[in-house]
N, C-alpha and C. Protein backbone atom coordinates (compact mmCIF):
# COMPACT_ATOMS: atom_id res chain seq x y z
N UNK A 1 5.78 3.04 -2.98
CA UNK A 1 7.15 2.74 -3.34
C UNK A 1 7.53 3.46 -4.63
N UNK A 2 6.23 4.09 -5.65
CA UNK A 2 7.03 4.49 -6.90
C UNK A 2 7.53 6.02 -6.42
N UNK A 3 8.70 5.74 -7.34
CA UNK A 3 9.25 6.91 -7.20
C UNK A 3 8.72 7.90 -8.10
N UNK A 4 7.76 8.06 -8.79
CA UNK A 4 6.98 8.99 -9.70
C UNK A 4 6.21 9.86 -8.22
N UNK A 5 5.62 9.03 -7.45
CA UNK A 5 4.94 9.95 -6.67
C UNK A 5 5.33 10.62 -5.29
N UNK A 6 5.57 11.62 -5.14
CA UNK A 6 5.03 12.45 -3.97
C UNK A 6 4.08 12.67 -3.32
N UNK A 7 3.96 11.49 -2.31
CA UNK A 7 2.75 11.91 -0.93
C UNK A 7 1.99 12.93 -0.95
N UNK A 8 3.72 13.80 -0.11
CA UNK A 8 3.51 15.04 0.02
C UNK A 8 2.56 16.30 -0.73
N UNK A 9 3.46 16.77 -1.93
CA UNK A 9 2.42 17.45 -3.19
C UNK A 9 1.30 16.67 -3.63
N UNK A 10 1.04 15.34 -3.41
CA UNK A 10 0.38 14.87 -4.02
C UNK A 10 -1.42 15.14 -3.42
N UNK A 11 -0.84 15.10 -1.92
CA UNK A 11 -2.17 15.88 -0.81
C UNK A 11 -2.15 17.21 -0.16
N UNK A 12 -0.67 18.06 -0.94
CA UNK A 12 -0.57 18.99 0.23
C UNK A 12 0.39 19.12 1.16
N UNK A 13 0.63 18.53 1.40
CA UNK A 13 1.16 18.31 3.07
C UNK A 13 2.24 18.65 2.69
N UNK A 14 3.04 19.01 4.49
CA UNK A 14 4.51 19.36 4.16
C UNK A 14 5.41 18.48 4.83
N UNK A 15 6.43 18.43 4.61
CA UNK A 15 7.43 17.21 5.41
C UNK A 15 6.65 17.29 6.98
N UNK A 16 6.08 15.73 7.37
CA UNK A 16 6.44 16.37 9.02
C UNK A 16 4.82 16.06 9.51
N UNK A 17 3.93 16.01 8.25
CA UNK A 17 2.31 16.41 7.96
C UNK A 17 1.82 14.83 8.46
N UNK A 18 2.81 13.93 7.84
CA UNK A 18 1.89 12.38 8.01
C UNK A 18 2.86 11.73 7.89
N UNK A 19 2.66 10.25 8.66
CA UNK A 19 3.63 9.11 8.67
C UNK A 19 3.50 8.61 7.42
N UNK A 20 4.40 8.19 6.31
CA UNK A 20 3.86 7.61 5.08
C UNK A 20 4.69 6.11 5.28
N UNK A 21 3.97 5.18 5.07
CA UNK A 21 4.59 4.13 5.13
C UNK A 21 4.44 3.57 3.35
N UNK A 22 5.43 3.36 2.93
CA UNK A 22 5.80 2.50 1.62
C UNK A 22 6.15 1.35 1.41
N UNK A 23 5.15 0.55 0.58
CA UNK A 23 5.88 -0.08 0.16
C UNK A 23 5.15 -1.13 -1.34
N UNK A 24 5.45 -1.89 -2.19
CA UNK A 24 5.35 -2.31 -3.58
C UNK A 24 3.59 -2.66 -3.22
N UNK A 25 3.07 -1.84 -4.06
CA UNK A 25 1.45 -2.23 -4.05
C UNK A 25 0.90 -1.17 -3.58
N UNK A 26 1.62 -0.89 -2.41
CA UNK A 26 0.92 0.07 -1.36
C UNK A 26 0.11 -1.40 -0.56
N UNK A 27 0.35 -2.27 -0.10
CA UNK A 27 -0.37 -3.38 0.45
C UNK A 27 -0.17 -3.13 1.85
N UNK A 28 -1.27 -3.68 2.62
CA UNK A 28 -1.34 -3.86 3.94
C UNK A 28 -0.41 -4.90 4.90
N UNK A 29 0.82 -5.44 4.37
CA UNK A 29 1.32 -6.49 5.08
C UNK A 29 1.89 -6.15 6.26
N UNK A 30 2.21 -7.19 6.76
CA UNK A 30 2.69 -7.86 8.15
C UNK A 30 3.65 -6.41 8.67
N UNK A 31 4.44 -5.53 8.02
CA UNK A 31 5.73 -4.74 8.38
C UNK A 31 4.59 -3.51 7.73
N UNK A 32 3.77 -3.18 7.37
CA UNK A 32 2.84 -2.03 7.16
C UNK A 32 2.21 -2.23 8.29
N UNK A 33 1.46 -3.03 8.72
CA UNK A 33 0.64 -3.36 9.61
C UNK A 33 1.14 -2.48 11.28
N UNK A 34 2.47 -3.26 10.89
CA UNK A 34 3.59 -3.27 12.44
C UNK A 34 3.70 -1.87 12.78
N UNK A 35 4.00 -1.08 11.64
CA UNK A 35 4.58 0.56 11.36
C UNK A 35 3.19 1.38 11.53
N UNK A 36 2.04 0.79 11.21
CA UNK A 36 1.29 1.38 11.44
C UNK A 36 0.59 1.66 12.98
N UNK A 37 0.44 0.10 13.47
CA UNK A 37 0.66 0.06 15.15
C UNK A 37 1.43 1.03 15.82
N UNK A 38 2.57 1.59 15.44
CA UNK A 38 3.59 2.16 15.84
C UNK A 38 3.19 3.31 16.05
N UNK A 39 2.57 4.01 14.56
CA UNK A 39 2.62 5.24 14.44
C UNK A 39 1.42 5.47 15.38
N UNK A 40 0.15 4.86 15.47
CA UNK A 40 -1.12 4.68 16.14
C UNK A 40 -1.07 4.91 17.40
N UNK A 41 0.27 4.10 18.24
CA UNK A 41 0.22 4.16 19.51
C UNK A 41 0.92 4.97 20.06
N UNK A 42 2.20 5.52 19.31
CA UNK A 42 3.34 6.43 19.77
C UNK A 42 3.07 7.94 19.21
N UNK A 43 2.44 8.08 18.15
CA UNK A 43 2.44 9.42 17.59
C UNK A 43 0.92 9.84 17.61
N UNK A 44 -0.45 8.37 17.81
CA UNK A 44 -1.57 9.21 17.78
C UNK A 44 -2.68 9.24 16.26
N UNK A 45 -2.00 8.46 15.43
CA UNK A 45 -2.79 8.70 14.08
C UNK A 45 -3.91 8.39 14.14
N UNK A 46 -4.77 8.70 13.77
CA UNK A 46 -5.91 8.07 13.47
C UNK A 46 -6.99 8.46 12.29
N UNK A 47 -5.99 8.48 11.01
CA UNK A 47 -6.33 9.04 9.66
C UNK A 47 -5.51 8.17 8.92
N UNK A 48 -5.81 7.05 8.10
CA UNK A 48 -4.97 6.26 7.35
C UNK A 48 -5.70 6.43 5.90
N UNK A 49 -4.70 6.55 4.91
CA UNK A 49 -5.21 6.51 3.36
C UNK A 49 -4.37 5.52 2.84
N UNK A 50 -5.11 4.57 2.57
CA UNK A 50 -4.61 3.59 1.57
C UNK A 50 -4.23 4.37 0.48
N UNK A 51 -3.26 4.60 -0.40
CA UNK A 51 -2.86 4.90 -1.72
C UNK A 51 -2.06 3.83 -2.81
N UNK A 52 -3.22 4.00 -3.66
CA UNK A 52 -2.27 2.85 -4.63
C UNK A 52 -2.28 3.87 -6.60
N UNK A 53 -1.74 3.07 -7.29
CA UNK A 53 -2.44 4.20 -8.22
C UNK A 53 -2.15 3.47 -9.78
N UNK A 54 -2.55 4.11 -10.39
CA UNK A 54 -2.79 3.74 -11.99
C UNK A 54 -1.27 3.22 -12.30
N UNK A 55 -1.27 2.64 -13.63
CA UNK A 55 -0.24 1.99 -13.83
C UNK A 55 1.29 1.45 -12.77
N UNK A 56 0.28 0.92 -12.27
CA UNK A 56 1.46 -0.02 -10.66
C UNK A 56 2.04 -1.34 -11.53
N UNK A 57 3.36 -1.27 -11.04
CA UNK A 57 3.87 -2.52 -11.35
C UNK A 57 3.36 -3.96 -10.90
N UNK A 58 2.46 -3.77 -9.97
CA UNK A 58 2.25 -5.05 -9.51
C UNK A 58 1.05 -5.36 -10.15
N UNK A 59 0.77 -4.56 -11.00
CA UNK A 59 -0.96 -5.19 -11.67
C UNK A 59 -0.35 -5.76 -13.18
N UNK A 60 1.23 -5.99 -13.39
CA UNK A 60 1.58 -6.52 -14.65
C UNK A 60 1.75 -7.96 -14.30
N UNK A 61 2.12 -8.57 -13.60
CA UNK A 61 2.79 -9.89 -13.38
C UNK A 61 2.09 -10.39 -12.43
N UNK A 62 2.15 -12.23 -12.49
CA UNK A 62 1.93 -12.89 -11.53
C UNK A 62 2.72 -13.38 -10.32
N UNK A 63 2.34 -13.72 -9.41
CA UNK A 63 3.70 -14.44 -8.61
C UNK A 63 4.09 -15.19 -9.04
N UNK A 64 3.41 -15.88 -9.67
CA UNK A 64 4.11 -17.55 -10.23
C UNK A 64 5.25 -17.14 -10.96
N UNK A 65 4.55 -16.05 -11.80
CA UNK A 65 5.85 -16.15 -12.85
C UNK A 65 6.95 -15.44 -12.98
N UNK A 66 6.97 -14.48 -11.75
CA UNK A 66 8.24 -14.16 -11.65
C UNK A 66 8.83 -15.36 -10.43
N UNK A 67 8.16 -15.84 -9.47
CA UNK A 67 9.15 -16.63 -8.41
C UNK A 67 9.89 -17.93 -9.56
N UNK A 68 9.16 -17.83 -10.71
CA UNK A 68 9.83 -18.96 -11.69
C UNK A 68 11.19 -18.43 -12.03
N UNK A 69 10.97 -17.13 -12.41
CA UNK A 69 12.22 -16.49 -13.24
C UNK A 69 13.49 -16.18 -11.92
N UNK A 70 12.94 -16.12 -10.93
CA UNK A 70 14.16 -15.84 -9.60
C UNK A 70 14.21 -17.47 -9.33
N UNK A 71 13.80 -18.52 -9.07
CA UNK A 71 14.28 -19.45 -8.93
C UNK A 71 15.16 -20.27 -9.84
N UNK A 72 14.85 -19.86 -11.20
CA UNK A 72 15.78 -19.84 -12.39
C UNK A 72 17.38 -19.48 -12.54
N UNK A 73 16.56 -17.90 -12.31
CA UNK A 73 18.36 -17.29 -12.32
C UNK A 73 19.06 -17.54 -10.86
N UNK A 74 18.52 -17.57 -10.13
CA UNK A 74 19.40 -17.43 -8.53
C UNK A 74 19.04 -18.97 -7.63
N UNK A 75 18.28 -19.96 -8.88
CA UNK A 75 18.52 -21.24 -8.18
C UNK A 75 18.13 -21.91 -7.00
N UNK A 76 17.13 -21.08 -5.96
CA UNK A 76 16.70 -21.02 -4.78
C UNK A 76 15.55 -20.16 -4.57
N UNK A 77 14.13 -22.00 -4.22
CA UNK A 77 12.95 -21.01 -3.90
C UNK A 77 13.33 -20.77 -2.67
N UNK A 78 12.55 -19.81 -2.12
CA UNK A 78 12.10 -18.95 -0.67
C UNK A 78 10.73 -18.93 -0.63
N UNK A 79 9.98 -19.30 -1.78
CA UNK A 79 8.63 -19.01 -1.15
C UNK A 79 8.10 -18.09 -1.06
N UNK A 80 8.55 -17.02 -1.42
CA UNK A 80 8.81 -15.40 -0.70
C UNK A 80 7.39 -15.22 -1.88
N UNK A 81 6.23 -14.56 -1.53
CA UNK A 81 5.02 -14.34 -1.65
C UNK A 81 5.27 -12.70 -2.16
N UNK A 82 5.17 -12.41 -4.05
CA UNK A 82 5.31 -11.23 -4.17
C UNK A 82 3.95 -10.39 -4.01
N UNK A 83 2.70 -10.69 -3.84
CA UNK A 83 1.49 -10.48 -3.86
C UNK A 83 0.55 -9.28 -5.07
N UNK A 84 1.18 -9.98 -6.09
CA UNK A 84 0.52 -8.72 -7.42
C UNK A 84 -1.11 -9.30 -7.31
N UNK A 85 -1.33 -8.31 -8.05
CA UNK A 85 -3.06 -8.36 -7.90
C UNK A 85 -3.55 -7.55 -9.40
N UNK A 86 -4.86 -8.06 -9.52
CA UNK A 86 -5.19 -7.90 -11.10
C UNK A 86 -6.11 -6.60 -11.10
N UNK A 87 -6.92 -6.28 -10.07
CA UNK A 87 -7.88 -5.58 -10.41
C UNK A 87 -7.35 -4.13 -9.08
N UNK A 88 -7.04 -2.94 -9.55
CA UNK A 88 -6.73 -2.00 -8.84
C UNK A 88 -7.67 -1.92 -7.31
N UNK A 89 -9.13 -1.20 -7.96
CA UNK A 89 -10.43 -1.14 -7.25
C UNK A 89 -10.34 -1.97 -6.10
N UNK A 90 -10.31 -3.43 -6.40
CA UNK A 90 -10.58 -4.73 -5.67
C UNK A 90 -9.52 -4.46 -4.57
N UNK A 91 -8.15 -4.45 -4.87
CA UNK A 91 -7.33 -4.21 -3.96
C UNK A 91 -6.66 -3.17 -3.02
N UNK A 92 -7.52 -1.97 -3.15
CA UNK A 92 -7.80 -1.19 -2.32
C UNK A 92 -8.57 -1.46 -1.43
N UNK A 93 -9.78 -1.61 -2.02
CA UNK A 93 -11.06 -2.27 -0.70
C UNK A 93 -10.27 -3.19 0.16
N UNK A 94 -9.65 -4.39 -0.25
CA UNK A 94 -8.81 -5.43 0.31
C UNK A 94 -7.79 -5.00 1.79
N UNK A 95 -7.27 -3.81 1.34
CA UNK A 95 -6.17 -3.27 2.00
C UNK A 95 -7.08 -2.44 3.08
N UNK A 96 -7.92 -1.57 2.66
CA UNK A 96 -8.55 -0.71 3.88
C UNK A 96 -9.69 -2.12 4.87
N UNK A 97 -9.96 -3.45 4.07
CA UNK A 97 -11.09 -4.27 5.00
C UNK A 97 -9.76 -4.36 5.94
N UNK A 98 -8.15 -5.03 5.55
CA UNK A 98 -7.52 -5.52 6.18
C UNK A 98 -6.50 -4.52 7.49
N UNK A 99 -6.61 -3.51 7.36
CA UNK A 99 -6.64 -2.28 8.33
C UNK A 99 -7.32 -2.14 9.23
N UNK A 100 -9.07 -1.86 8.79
CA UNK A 100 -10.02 -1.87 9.32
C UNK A 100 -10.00 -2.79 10.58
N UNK A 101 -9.80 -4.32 9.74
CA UNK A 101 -9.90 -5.26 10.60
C UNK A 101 -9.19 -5.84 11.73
N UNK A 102 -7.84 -5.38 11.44
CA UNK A 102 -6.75 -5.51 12.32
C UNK A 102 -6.80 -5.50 13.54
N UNK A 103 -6.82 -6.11 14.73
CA UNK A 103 -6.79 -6.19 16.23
C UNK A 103 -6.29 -4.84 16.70
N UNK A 104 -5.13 -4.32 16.89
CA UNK A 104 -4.37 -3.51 17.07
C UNK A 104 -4.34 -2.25 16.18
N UNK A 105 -5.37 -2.16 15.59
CA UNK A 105 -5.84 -0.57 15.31
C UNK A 105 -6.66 0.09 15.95
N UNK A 106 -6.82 1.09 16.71
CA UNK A 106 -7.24 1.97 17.11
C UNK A 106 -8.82 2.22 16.94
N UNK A 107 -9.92 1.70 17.47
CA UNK A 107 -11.11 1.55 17.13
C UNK A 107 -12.06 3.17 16.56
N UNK A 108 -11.01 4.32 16.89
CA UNK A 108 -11.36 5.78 16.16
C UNK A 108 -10.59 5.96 15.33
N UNK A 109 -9.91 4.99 14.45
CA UNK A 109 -9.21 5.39 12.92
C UNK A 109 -10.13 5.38 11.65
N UNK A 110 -9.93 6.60 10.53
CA UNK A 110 -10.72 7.01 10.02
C UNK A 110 -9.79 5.84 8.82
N UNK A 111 -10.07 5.04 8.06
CA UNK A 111 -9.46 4.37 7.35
C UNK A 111 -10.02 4.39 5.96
N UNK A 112 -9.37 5.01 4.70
CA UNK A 112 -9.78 5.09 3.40
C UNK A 112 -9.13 4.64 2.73
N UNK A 113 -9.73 4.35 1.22
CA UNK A 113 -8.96 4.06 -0.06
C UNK A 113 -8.92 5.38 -0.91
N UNK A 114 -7.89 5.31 -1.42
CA UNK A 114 -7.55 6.29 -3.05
C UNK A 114 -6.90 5.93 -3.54
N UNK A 115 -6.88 5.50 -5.09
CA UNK A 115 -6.33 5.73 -6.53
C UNK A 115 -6.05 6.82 -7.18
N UNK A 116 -4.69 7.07 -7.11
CA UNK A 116 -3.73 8.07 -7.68
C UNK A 116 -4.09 7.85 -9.38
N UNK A 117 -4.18 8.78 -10.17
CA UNK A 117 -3.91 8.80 -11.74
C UNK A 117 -2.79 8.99 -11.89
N UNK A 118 -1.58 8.43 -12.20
CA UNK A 118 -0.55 8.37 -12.01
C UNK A 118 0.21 9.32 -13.16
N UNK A 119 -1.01 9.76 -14.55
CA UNK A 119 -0.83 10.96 -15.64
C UNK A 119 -1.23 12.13 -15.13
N UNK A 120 -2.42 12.10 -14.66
CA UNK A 120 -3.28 13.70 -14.08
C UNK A 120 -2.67 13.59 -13.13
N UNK A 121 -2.26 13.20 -12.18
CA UNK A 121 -1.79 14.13 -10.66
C UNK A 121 -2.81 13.93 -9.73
N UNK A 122 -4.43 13.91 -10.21
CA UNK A 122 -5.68 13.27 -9.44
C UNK A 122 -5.52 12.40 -8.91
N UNK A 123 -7.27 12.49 -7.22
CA UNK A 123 -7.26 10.87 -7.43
C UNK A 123 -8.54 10.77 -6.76
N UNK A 124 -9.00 9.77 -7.09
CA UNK A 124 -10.38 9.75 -6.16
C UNK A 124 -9.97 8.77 -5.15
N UNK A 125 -11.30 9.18 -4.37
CA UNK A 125 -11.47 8.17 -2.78
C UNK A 125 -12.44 6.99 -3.14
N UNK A 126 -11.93 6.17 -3.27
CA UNK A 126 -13.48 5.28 -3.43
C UNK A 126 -13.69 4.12 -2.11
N UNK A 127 -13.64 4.27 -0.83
CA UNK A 127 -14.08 4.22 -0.23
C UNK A 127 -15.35 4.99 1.30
């Protein structure tokens, strides 16, 4: 989701190269999951890179404490689950077990993690 990075330059690729699905974390949820099914069954993928990367917004805050500050100003919980996470590393592994594991993935998908340096332009694979 940040707009600092480019996929694209970031691996190479040119418009057209890979399905990129976005979104806050880079997390595996329910509508990543769905899009990914999609791309799996209709287009054929079977190369997924988790990407998440250095200074992410979601490794500053808790849920608690922002669903405090939106139920505050706008007066109405939802419940709505922002899912920040503390430790980068940890939640990569998290995201590629929960891929991996998924019913409806493709049992020949090559499924990895990488951490973007979000200063150098680098990134390693650490899965």
């Amino acid at each position: 989701m940040d707009a600092r990075i480019s996929v694209e330059r970031s691996f190479g690729l040119q418009v057209g190269d890979a399905n990129i699905i976005r979104n806050a974390g880079g997390l595996a949820t329910e509508d990543a999951l769905r899009s990914l099914v999609v791309s799996q069954h209709l287009l054929e993928t079977r190369r997924v890179v988790v990407l998440q990367h250095t200074d992410c917004g979601m490794l500053k805050f808790q849920d608690g404490e922002i669903a405090a500050q939106l139920v505050a100003r706008f007066g109405l919980d939802t419940q709505v689950r922002l899912l920040a996470f503390r430790d980068l590393e940890e939640s990569v592994l998290n995201q590629v077990s929960a891929i991996r594991n998924f019913g409806w993935i493709h049992p020949d998908t090559d499924v990895v993690g990488a951490i973007l340096d979000i200063r150098s332009g680098s990134y390693r694979t650490i899965t």
